[in-house]
Protein backbone atom coordinates (compact mmCIF):
# COMPACT_ATOMS: atom_id res chain seq x y z
CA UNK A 1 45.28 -37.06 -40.27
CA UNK A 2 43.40 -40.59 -40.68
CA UNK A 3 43.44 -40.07 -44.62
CA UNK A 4 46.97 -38.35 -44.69
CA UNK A 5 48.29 -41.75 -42.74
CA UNK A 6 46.26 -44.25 -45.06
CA UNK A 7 47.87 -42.17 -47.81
CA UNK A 8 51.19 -42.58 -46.81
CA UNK A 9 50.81 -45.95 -45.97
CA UNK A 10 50.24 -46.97 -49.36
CA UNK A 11 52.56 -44.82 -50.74
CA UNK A 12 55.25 -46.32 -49.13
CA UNK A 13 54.40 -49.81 -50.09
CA UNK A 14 54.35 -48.63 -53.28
CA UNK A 15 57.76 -47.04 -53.21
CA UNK A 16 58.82 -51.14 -51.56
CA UNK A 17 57.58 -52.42 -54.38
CA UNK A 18 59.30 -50.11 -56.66
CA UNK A 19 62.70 -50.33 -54.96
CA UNK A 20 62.11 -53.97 -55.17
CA UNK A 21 61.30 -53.93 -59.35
CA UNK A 22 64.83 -51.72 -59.31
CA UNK A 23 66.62 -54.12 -57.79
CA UNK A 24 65.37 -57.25 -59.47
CA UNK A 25 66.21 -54.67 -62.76
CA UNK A 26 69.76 -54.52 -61.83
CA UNK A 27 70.53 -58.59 -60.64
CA UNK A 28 68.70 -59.57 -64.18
CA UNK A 29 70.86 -56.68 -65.99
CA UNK A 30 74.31 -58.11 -64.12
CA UNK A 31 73.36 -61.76 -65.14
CA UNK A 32 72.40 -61.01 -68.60
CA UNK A 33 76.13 -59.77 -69.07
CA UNK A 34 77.55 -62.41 -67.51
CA UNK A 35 75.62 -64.75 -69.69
CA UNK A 36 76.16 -62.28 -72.96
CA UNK A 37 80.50 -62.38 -72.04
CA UNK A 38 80.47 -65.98 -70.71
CA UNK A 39 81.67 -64.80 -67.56
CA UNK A 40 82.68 -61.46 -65.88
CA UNK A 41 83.37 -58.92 -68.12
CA UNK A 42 84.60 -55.84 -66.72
CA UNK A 43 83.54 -53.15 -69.01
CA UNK A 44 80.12 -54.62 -68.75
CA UNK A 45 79.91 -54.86 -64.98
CA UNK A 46 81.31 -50.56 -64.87
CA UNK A 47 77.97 -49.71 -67.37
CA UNK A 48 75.52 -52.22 -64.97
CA UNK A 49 77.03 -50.62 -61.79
CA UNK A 50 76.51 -46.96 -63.15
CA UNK A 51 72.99 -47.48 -64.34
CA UNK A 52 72.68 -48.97 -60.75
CA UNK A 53 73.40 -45.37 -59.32
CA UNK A 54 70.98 -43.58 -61.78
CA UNK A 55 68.47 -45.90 -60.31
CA UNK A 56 69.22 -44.29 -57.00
CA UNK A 57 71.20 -47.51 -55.27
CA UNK A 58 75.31 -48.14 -54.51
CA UNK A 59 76.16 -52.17 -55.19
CA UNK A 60 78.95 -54.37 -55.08
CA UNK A 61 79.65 -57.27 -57.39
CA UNK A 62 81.08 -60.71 -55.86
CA UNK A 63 82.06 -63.49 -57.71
CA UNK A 64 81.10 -66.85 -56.59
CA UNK A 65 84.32 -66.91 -54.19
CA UNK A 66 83.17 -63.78 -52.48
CA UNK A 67 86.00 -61.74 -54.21
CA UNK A 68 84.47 -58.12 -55.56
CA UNK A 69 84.61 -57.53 -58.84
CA UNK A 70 83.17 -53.70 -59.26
CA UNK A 71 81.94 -51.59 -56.84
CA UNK A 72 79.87 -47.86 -57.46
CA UNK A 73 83.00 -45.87 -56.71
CA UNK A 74 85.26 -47.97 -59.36
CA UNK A 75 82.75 -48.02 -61.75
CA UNK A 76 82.64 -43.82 -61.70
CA UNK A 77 86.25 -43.10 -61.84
CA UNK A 78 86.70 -45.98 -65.01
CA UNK A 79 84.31 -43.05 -66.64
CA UNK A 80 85.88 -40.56 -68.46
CA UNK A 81 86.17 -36.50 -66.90
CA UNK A 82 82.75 -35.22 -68.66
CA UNK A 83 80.69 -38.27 -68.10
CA UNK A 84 82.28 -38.53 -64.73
CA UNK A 85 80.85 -35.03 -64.00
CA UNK A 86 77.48 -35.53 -65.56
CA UNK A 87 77.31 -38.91 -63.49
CA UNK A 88 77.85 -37.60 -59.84
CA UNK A 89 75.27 -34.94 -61.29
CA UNK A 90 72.62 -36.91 -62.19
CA UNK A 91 72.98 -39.33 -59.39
CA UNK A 92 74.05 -36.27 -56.54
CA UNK A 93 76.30 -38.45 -54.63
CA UNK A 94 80.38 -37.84 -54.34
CA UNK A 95 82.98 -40.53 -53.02
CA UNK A 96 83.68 -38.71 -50.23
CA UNK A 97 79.70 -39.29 -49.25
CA UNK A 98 80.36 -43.37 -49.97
CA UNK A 99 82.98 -43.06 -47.96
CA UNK A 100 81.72 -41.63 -44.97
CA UNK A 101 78.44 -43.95 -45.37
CA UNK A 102 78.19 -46.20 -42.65
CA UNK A 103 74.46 -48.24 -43.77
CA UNK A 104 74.61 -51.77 -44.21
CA UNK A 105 74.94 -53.51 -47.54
CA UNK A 106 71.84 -55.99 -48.58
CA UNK A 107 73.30 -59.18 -50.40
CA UNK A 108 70.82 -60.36 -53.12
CA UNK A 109 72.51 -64.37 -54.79
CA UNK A 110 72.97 -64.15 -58.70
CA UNK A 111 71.97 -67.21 -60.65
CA UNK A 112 72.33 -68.78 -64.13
CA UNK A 113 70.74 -72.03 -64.90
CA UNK A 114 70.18 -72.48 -61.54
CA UNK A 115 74.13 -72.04 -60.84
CA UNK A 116 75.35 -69.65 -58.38
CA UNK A 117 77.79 -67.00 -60.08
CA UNK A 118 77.92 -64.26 -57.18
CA UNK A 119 76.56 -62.58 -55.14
CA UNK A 120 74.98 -58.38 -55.57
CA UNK A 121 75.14 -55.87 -52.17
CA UNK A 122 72.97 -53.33 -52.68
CA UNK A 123 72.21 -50.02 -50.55
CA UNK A 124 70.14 -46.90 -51.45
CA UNK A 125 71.98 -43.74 -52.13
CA UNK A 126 72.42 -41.34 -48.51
CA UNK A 127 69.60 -38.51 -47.75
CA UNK A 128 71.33 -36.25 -49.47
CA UNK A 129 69.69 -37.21 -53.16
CA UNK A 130 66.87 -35.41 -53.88
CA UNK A 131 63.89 -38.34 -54.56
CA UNK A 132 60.27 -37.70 -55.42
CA UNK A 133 58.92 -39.54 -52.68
CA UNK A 134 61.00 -37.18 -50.39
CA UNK A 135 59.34 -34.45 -52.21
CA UNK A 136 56.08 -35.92 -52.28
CA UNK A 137 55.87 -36.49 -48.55
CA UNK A 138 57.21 -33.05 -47.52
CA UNK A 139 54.40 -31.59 -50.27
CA UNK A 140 51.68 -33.98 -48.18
CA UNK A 141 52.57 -32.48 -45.24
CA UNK A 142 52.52 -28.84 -46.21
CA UNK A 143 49.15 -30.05 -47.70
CA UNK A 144 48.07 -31.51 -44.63
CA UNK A 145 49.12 -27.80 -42.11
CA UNK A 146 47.66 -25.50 -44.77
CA UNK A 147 44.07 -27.82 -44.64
CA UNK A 148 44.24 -27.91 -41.14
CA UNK A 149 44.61 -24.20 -40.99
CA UNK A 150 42.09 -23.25 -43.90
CA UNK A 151 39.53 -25.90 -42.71
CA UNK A 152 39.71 -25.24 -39.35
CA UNK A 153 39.84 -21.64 -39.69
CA UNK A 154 37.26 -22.10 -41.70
CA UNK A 155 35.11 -24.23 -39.47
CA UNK A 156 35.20 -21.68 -37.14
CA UNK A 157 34.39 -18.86 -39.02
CA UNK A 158 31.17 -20.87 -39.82
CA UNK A 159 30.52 -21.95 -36.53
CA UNK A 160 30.70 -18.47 -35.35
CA UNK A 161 28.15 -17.72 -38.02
CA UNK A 162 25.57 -20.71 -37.39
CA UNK A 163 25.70 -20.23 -33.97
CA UNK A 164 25.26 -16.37 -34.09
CA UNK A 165 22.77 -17.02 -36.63
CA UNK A 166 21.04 -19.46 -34.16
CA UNK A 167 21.23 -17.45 -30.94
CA UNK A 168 20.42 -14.28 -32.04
CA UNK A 169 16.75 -14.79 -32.52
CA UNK A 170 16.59 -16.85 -28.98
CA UNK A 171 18.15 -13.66 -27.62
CA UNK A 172 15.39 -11.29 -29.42
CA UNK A 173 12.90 -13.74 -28.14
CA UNK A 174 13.79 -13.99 -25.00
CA UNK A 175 14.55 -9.88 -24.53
CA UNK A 176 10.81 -9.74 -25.91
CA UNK A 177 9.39 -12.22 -23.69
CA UNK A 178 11.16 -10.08 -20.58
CA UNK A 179 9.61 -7.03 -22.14
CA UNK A 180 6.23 -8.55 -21.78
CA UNK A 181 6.57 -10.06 -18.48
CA UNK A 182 7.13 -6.30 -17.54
CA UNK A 183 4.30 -5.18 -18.98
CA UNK A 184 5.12 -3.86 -22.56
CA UNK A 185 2.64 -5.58 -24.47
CA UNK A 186 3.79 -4.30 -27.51
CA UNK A 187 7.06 -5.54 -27.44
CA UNK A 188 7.27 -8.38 -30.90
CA UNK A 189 10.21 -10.76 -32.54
CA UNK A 190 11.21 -9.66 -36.02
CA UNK A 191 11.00 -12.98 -38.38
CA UNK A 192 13.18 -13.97 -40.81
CA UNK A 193 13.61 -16.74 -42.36
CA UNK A 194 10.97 -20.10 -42.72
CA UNK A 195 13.01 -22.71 -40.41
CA UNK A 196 11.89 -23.83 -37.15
CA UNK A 197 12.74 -20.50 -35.09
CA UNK A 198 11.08 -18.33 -37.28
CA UNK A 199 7.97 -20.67 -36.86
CA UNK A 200 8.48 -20.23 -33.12
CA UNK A 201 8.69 -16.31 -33.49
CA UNK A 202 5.38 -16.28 -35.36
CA UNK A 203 3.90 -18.47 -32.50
CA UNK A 204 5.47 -15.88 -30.07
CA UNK A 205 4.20 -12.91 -31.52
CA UNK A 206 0.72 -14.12 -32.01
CA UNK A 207 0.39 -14.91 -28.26
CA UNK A 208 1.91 -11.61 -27.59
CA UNK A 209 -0.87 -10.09 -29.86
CA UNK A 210 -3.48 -11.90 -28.14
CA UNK A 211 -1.95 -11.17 -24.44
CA UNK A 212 -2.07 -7.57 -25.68
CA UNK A 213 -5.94 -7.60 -26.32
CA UNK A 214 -6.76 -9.61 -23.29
CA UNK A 215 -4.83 -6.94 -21.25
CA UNK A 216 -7.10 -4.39 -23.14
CA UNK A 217 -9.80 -6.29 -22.63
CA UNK A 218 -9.29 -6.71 -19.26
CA UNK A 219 -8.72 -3.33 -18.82
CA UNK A 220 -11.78 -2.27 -20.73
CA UNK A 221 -13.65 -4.87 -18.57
CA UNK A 222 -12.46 -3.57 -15.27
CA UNK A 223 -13.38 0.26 -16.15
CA UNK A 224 -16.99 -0.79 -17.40
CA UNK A 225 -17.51 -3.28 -13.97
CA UNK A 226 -16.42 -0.19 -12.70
CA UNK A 227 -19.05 2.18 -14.51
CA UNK A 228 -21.60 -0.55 -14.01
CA UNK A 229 -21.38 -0.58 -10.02
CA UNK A 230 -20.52 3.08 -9.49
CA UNK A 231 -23.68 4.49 -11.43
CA UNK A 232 -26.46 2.72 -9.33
CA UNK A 233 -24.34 2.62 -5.84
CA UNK A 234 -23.23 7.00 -6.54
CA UNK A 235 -27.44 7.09 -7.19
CA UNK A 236 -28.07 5.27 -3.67
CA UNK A 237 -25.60 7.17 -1.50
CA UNK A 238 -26.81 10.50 -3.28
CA UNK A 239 -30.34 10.03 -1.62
CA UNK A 240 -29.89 8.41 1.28
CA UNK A 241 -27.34 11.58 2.37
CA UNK A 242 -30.00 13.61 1.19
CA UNK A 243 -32.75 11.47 3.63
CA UNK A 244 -30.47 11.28 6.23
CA UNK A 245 -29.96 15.05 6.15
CA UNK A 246 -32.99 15.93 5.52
CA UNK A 247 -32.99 17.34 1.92
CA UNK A 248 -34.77 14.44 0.90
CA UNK A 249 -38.30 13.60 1.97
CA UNK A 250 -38.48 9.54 3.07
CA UNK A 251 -41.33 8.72 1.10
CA UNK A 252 -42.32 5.70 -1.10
CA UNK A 253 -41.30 7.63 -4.33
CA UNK A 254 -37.90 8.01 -3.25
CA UNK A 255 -37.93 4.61 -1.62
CA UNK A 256 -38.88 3.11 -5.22
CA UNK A 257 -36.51 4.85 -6.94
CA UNK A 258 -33.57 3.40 -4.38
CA UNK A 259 -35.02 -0.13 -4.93
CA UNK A 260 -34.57 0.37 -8.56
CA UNK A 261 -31.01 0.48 -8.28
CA UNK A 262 -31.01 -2.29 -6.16
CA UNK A 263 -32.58 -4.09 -8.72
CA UNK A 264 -30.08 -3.02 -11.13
CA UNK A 265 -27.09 -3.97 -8.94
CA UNK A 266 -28.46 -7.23 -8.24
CA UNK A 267 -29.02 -7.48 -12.20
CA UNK A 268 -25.39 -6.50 -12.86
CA UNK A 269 -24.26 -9.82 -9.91
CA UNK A 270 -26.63 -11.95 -11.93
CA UNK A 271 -24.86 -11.40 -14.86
CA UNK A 272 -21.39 -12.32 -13.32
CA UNK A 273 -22.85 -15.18 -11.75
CA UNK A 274 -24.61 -16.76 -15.09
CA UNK A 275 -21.58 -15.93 -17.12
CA UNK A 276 -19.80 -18.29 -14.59
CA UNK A 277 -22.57 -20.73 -14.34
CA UNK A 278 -21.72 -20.66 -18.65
CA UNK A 279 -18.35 -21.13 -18.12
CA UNK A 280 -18.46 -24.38 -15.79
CA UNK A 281 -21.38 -25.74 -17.92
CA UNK A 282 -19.46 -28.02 -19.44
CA UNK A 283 -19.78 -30.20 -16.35
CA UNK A 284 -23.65 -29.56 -15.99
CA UNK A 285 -25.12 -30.50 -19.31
CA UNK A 286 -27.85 -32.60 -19.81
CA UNK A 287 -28.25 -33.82 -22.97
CA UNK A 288 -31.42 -34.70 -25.16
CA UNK A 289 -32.74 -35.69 -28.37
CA UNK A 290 -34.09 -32.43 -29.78
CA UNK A 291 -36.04 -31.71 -33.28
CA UNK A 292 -35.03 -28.53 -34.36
CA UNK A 293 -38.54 -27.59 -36.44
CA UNK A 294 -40.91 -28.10 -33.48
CA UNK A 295 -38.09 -26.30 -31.23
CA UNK A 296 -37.08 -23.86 -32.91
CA UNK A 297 -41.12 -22.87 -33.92
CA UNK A 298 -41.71 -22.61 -30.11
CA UNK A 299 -38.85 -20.13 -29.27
CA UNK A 300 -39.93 -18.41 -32.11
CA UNK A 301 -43.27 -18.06 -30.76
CA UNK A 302 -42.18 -16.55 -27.94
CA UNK A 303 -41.20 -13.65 -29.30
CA UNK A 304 -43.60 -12.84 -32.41
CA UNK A 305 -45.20 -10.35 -30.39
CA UNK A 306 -42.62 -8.60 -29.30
CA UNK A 307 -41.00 -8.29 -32.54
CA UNK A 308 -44.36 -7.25 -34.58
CA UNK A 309 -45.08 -4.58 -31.80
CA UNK A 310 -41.98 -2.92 -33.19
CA UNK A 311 -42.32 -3.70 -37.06
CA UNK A 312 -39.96 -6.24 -37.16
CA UNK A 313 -40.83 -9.78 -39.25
CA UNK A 314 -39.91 -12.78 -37.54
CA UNK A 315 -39.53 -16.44 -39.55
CA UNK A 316 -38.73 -19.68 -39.23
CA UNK A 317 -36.52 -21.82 -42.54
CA UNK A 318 -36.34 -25.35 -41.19
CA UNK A 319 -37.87 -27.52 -43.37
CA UNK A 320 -35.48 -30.78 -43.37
CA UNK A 321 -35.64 -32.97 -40.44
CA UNK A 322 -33.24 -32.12 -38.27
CA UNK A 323 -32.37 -33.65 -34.81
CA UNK A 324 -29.29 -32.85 -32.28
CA UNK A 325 -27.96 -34.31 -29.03
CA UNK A 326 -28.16 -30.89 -26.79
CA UNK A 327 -29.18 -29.39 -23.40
CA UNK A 328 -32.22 -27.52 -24.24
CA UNK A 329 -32.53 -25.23 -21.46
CA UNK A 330 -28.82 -23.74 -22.50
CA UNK A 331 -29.97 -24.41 -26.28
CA UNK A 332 -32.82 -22.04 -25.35
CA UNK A 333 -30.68 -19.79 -23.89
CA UNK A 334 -28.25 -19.21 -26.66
CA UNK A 335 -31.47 -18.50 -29.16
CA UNK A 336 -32.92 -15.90 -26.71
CA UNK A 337 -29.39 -14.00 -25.78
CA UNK A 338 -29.51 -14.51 -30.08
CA UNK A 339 -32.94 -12.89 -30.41
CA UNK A 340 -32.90 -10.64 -28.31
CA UNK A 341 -29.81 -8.45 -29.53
CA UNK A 342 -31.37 -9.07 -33.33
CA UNK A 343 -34.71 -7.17 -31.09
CA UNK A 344 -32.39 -4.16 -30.13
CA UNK A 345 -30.17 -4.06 -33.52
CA UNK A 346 -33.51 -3.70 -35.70
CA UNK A 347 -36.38 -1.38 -36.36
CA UNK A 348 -39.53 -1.26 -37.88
CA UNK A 349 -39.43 -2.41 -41.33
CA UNK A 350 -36.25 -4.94 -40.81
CA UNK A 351 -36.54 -8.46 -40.63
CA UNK A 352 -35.06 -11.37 -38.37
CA UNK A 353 -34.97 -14.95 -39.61
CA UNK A 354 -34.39 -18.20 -37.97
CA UNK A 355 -32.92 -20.98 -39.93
CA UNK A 356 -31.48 -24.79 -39.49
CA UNK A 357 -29.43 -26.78 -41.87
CA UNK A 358 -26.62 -29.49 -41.91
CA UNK A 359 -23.46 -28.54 -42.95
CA UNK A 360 -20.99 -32.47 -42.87
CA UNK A 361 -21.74 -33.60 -39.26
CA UNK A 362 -22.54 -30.28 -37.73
CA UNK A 363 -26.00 -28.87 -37.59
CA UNK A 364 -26.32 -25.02 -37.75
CA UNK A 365 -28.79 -22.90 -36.33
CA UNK A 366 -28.62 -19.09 -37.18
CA UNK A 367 -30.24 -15.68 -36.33
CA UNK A 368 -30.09 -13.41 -39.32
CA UNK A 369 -31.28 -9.58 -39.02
CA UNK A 370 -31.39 -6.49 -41.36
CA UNK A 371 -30.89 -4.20 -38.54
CA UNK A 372 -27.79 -1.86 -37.90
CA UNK A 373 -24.86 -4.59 -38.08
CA UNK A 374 -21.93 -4.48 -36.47
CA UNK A 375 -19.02 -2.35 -37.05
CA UNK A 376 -15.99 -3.99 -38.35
CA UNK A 377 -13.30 -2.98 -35.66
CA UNK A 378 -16.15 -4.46 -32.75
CA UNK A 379 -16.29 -7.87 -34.19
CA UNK A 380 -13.14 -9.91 -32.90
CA UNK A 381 -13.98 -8.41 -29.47
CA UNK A 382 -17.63 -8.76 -29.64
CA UNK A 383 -18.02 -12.13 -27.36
CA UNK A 384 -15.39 -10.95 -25.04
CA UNK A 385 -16.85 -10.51 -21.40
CA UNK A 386 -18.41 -6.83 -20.86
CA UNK A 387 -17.32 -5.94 -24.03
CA UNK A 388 -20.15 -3.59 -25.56
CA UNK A 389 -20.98 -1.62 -28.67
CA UNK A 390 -23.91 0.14 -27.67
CA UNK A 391 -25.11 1.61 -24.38
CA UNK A 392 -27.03 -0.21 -21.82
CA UNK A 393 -26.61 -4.07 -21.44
CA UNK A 394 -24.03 -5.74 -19.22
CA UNK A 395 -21.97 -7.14 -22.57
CA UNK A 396 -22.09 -10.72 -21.14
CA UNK A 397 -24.59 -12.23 -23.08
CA UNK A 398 -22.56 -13.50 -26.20
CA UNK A 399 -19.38 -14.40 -24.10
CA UNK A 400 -22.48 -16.65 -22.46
CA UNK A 401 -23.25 -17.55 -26.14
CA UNK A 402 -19.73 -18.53 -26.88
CA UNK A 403 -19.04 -20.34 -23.30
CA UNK A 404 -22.30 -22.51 -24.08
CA UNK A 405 -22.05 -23.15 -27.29
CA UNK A 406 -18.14 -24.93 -26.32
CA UNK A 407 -19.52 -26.74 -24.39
CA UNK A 408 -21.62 -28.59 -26.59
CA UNK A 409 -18.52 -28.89 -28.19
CA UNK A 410 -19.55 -26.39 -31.16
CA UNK A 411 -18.70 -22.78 -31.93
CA UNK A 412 -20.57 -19.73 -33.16
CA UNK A 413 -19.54 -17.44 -35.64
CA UNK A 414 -21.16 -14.39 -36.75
CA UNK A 415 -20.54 -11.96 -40.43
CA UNK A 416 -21.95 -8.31 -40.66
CA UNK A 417 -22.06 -5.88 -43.42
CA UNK A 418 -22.47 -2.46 -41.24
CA UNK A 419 -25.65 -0.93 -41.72
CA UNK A 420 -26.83 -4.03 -43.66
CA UNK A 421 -27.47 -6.24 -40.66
CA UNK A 422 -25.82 -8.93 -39.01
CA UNK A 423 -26.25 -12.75 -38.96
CA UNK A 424 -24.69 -15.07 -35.95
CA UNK A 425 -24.24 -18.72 -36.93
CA UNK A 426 -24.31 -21.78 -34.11
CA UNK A 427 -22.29 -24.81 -34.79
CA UNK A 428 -23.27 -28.67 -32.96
CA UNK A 429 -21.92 -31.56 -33.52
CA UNK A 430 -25.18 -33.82 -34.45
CA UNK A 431 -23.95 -36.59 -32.21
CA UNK A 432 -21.87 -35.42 -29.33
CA UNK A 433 -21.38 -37.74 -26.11
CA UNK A 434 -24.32 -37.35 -23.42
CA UNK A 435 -22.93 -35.68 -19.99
């Protein structure tokens, strides 16, 4: 509507200026004849006055004493029948129409060598003559409805695309959030697309994935807490029915065999507790100064003996000088939770190495084997609490791993070829902040 109005604007000012140039055209047409004749001529005042109409405008001529000399209507009936007719065609007025006309007359002053001659009245023709600007306008505002209907139509039928577009993935998000929060963990967000919701609909379906294996994790967890506890405690109550009806002699054979499972019980609490102890080590650590060689050489020491009483080579590769800022007690306990499943994953004739290196500002420490490996479907769940591959074992002792080696602020990683042997790889920082 702005631009339509701007357009106009200038349009009309245009058309001023035109009607303007017109008239000036007919008051230097008028005084040319009066200068060609000497004076008024009236043949020459009919043909001004007619070309006056063509140009769209009715005018009177005065003389200098304000008597008229020619006027529109005179000048068309002087004509003769044909041009008459072609005339009141051409300009599409009649004299009934002057007639009835009741729009003022502008008076322009005519001038020859600076002499007044007469005077010029001028007015446009009546609505009634068909002019291009009248055209043009009526065509601008046809233009003007038909954009506002297209556009806007149009607008809308975009809008009602975008939006649609927009909303429907927040709706399949949010129906597969509500599916979640009741419990169908399978429940994902079809992407499409590479634009910010489709980013968030990746992010959304990776924590669903990952709330779906802590639920079977936790699950999993539960039922083997479960098998841990019921085993020993179904043992206990088994004979001490049996002593307490009689079936089962009270002696210190029997007695042994119940403090066993106490034992194992209490084993089982320990476990919880030291995985917890892991977790809030963070808080706890107390950080040294350590080189690795002379370290690492005495933890190795510790178990050569039990590794060559079942076949299995033990070594040492740390031959750069290598120092870290780490608690070595939970160093130390990392290594043996390490060693110790390399122990039970190998047999006589395998081999278990240590080794240290430097990899940018993180020193690595890892336990290599060429035992029995790990499968490939254990491995993302293999330092998940209780999670276990083999029987026996509480499965805390990597989720201990993991918890300690965090907070160091490291990692560990481990790679296995099944059958081929495994190889779990700690991660430091080589200067980390003392606690």
């Amino acid at each position: 509507l702005i631009l339509r109005e701007l357009i106009i604007r200038d349009f009309e000012e245009y058309l001023d200026g035109e009607r303007e140039d017109r008239i000036y055209r007919i008051m230097a047409a008028v005084e040319g004849s009066y200068e060609k004749n000497s004076g008024w001529n009236g043949i020459a005042l009919a043909e001004n006055t007619v070309w006056a109409l063509l140009l769209g405008y009715e005018i009177r001529i005065l003389d200098g004493n304000g008597n008229e000399l020619m006027n529109s209507q005179e000048a068309v009936e002087s004509l003769s029948p044909l041009m008459k007719r072609r005339i009141v065609a051409m300009a599409n007025f009649s004299a009934e129409t002057l007639r009835e006309r009741e729009d003022p007359f502008f008076s322009y002053p005519l001038f020859l060598g600076g002499r007044d001659i007469g005077n010029i009245e001028v007015r446009r023709l009546g609505e009634t003559r068909q002019r291009k600007e009248t055209i043009f306008l009526g065509r601008s505002n046809r233009f003007l409805i038909i954009s506002v209907i297209a556009l806007g139509g149009l607008s809308l039928l975009l809008s009602f695309f975008f939006s649609k577009r927009l909303t429907d993935p927040i709706k399949r998000l949010t129906l597969a959030a509500q599916n979640i929060s009741e419990g169908k963990m399978k429940s994902r967000v079809s992407i499409r697309g590479s634009d910010e919701i489709s980013d968030l609909a990746k992010t959304f379906n990776i924590m669903a994935s990952n709330l779906e294996i802590q639920e079977l994790l936790r699950r999993k967890l539960t039922a083997n807490i479960a098998h841990e506890l019921r085993t020993p405690l179904t043992i206990m109550q088994g004979e001490i029915e049996g002593m307490v009806d009689g079936l089962i002699p009270v002696d210190r054979e029997r007695l042994l065999s119940l403090n066993e499972e106490t034992a194992r019980l209490k084993k089982i609490i320990e476990g919880i507790e030291e995985l917890s102890r892991a977790e809030a080590s963070i808080l706890s650590l107390t950080k040294e100064q350590i080189s690795l060689k002379g370290y690492l050489n005495t933890i190795r020491e510790r178990f050569v003996k039990l590794f060559r009483d079942k076949g299995v080579e033990i070594d040492l590769q740390c031959d750069e000088p290598l120092s870290l800022q780490a608690d070595p007690d939970r160093l130390s306990q990392i290594l043996i939770n390490l060693l110790s499943n390399a122990l039970r994953a190998t047999g006589s004739g395998d081999r278990v190495t240590i080794s240290a290196g430097k990899e940018g500002s993180e020193v690595f420490i890892e336990v290599a084997d060429t035992g029995k490996g790990i499968k490939k479907e254990d491995i993302p769940f293999i330092f998940e609490r209780f999670y276990k591959d083999y029987e026996g074992g509480l499965g805390i002792g990597l989720a201990i791993c993991k918890e300690l080696a965090e907070a160091h602020g490291g990692r560990i990683e481990v790679r296995s070829d099944y059958g081929k042997g495994a190889a779990f790889t700690l991660y430091i920082p080589e200067f980390t902040t003392s606690s």
